[in-house]
N, C-alpha and C. Protein backbone atom coordinates (compact mmCIF):
# COMPACT_ATOMS: atom_id res chain seq x y z
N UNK A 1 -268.32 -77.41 190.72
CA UNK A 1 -268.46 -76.03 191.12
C UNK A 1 -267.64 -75.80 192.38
N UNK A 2 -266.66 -74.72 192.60
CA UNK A 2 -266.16 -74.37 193.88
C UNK A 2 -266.67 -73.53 194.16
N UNK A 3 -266.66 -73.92 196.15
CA UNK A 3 -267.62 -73.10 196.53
C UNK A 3 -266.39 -71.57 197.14
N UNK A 4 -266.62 -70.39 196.90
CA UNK A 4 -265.55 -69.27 197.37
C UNK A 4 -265.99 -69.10 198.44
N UNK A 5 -265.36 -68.70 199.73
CA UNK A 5 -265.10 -68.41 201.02
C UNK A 5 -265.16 -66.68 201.12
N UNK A 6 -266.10 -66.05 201.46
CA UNK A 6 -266.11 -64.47 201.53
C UNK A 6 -265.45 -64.39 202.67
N UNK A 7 -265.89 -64.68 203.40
CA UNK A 7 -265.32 -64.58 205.05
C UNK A 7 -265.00 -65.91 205.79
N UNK A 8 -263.65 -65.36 206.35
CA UNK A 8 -262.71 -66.21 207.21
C UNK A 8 -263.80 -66.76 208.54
N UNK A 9 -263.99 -67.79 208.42
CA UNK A 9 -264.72 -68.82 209.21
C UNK A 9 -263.64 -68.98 210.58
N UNK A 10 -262.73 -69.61 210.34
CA UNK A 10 -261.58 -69.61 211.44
C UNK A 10 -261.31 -68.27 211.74
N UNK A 11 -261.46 -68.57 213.31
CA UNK A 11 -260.24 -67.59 214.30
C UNK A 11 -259.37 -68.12 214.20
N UNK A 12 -257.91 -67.17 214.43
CA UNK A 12 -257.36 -67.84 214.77
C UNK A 12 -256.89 -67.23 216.30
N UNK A 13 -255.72 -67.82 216.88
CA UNK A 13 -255.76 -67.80 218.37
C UNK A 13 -255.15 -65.72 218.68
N UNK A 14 -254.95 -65.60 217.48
CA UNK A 14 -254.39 -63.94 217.74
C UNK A 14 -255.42 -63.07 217.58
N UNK A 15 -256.52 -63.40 216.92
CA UNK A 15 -257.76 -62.75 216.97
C UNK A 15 -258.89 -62.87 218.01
N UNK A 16 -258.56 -64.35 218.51
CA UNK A 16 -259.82 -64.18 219.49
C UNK A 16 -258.84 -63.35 220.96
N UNK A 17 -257.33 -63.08 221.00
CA UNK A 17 -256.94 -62.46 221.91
C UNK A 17 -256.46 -61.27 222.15
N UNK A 18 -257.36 -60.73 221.22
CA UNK A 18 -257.28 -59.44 220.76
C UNK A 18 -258.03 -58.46 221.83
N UNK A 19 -257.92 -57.90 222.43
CA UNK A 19 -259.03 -56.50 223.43
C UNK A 19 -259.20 -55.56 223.37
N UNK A 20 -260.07 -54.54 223.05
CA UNK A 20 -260.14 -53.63 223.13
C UNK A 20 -261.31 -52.86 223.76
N UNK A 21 -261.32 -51.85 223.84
CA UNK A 21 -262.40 -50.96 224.46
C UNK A 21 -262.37 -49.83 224.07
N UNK A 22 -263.60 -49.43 224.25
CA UNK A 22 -264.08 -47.85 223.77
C UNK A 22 -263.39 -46.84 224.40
N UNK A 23 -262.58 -46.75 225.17
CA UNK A 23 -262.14 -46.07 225.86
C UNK A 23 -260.58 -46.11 225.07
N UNK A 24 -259.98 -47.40 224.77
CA UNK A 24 -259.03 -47.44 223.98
C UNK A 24 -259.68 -46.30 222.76
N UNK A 25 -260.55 -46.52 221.97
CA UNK A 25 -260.86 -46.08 220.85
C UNK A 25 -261.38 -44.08 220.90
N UNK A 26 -261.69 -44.10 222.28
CA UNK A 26 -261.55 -42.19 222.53
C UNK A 26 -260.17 -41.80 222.89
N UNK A 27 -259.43 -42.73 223.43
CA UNK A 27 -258.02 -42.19 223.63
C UNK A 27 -257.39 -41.75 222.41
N UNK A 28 -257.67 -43.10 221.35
CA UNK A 28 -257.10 -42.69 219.72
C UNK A 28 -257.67 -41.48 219.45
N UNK A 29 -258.64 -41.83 219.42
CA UNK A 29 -259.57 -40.48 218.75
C UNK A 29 -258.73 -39.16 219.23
N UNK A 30 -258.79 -38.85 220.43
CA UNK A 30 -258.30 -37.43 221.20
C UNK A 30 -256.76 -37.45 220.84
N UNK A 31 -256.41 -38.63 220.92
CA UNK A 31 -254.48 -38.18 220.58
C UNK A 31 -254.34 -37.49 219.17
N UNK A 32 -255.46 -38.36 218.20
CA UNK A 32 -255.12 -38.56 216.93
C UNK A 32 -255.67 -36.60 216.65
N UNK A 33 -256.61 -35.80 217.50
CA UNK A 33 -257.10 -34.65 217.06
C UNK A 33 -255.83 -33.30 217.74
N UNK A 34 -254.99 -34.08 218.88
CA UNK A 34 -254.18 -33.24 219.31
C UNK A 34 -253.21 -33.31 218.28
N UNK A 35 -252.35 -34.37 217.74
CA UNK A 35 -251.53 -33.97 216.60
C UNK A 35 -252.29 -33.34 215.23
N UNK A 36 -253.67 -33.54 214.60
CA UNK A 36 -254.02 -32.89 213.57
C UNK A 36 -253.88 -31.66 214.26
N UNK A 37 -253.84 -31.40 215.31
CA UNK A 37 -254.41 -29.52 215.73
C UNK A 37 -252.85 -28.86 215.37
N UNK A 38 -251.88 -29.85 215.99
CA UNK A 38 -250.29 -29.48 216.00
C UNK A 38 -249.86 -29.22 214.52
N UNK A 39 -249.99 -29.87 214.07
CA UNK A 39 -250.16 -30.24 212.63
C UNK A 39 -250.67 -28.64 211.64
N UNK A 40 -251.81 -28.37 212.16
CA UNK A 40 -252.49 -27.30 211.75
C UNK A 40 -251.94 -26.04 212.09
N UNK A 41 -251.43 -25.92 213.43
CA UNK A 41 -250.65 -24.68 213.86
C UNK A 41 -249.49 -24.45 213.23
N UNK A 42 -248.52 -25.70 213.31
CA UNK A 42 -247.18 -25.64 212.58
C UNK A 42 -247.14 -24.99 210.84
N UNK A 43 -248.30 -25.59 210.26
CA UNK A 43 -248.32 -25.42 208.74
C UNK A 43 -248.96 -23.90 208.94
N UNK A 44 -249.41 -23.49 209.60
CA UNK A 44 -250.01 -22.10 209.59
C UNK A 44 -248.47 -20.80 209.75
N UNK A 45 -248.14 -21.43 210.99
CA UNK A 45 -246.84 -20.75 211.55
C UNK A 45 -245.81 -20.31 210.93
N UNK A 46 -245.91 -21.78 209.35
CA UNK A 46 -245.18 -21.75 208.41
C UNK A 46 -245.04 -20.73 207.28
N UNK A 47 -246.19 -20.65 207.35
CA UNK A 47 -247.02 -20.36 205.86
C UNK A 47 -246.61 -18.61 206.67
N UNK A 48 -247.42 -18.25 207.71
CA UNK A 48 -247.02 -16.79 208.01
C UNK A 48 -245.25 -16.66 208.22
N UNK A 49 -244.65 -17.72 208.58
CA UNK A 49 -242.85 -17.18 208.43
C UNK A 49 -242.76 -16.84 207.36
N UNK A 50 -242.65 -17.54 206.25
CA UNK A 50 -242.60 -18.13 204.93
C UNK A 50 -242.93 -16.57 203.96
N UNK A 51 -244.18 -15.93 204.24
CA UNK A 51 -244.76 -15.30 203.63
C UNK A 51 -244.25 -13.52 203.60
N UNK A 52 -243.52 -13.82 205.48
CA UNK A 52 -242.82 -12.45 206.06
C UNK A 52 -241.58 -12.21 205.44
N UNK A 53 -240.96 -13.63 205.61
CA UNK A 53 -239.31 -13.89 205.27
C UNK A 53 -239.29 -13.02 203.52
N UNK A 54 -239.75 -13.93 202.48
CA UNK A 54 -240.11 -13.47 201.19
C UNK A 54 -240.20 -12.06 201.24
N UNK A 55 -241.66 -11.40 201.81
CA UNK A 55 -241.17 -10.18 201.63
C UNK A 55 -240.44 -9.47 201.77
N UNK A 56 -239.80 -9.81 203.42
CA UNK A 56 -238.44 -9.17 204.08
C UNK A 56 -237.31 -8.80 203.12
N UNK A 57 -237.31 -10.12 202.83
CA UNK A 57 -235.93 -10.11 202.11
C UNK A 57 -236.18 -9.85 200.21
N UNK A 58 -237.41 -9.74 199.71
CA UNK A 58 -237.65 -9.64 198.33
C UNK A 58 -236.87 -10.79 197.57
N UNK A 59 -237.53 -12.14 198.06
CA UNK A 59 -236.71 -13.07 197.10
C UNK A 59 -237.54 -13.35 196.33
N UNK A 60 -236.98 -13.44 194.83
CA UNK A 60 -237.89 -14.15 193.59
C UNK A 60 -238.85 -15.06 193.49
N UNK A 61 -239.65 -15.22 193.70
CA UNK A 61 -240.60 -16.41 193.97
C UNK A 61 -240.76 -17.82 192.95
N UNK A 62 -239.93 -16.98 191.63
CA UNK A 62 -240.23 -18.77 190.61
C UNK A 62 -238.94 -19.07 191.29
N UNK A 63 -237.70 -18.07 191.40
CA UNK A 63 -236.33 -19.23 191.47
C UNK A 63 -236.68 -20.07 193.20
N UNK A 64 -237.27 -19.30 193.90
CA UNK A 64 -237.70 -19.70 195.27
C UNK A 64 -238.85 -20.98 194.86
N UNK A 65 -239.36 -21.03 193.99
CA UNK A 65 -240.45 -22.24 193.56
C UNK A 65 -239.37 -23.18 193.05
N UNK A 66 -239.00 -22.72 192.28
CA UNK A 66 -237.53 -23.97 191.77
C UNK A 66 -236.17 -24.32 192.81
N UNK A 67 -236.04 -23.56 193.60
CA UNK A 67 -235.30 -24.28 194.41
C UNK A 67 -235.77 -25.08 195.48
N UNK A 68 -237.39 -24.95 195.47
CA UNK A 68 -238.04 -25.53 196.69
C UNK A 68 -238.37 -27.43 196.20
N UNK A 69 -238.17 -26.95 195.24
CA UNK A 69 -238.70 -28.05 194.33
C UNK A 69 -237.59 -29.59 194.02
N UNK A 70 -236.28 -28.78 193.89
CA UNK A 70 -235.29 -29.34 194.02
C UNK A 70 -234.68 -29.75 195.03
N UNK A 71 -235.06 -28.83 196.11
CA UNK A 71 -234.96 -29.50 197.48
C UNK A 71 -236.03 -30.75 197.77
N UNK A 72 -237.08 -30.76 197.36
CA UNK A 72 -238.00 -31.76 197.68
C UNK A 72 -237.62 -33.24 197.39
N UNK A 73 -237.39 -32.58 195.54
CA UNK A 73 -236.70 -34.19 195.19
C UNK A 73 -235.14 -34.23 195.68
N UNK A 74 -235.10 -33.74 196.10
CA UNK A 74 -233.17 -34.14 196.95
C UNK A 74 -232.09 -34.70 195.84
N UNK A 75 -232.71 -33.31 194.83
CA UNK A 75 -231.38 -32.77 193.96
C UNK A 75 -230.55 -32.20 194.45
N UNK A 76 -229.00 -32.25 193.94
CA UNK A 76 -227.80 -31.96 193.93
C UNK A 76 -228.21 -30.76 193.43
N UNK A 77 -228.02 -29.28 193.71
CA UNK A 77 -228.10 -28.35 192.96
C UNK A 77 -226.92 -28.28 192.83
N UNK A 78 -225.74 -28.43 192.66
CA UNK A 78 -224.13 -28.29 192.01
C UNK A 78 -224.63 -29.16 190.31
N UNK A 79 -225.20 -29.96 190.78
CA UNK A 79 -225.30 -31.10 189.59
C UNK A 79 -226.40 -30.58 188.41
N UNK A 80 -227.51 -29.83 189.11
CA UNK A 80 -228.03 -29.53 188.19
C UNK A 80 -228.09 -28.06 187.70
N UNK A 81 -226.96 -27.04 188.24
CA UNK A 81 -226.59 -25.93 187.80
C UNK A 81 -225.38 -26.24 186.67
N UNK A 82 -224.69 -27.30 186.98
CA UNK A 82 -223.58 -27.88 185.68
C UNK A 82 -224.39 -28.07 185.12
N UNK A 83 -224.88 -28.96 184.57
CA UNK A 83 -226.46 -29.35 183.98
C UNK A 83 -226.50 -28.29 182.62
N UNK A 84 -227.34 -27.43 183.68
CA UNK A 84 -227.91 -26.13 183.12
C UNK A 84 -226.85 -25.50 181.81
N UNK A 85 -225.61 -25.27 183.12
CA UNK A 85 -224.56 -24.27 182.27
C UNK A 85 -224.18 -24.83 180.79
N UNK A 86 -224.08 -26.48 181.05
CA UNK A 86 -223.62 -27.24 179.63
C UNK A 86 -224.70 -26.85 178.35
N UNK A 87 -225.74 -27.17 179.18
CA UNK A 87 -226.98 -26.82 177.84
C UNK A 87 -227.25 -25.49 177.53
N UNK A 88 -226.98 -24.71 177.93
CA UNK A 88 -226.55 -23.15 177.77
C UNK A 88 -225.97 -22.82 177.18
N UNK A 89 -224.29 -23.41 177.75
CA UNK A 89 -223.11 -22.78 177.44
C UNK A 89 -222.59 -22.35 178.07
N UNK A 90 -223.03 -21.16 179.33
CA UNK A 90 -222.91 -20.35 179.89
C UNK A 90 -221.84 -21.13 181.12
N UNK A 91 -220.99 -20.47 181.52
CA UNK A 91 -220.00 -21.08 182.16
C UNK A 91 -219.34 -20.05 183.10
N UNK A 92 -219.10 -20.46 184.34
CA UNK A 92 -218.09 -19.03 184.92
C UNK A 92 -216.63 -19.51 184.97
N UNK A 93 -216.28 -20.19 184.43
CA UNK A 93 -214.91 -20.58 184.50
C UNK A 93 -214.09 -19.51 183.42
């Protein structure tokens, strides 16, 4: 019968020289709530540019969904408007 090991019995010398303190662990805490807050403002800030711009300017919202999309995956849109035109037909040449 082998016997399995749940937990590491040995320290080793990088764990027992490890330190920390609670004070380390509110510093995380508070840094980590100032970037979620940043975080929260920016995507807000966004969302109201985003929402003004569109109307401002009356841009289409699926081709604005499809080009957002293609930007994400860091498509070539030259590549995939040839693409398009071949399976179409449609050509401006």
């Amino acid at each position: 019968m082998t016997v399995v090991k749940i937990f590491n019995d040995n320290t080793s010398e990088q764990d027992t020289n490890t330190t920390w303190s609670m004070d380390d662990v509110k510093e995380y805490v508070k840094q980590y709530r100032v970037y979620k807050q940043q975080i929260k403002d920016l995507q807000q800030s966004l969302s109201e540019w985003s929402s003004e711009f569109i109307k401002d300017k009356s841009l289409p919202k699926k081709e604005l969904a499809t080009a957002l999309r293609a930007d994400d995956q860091e498509l070539d849109m030259d590549v995939v408007n040839n693409i398009y035109d071949t399976i179409t037909g449609s050509s401006e040449d």
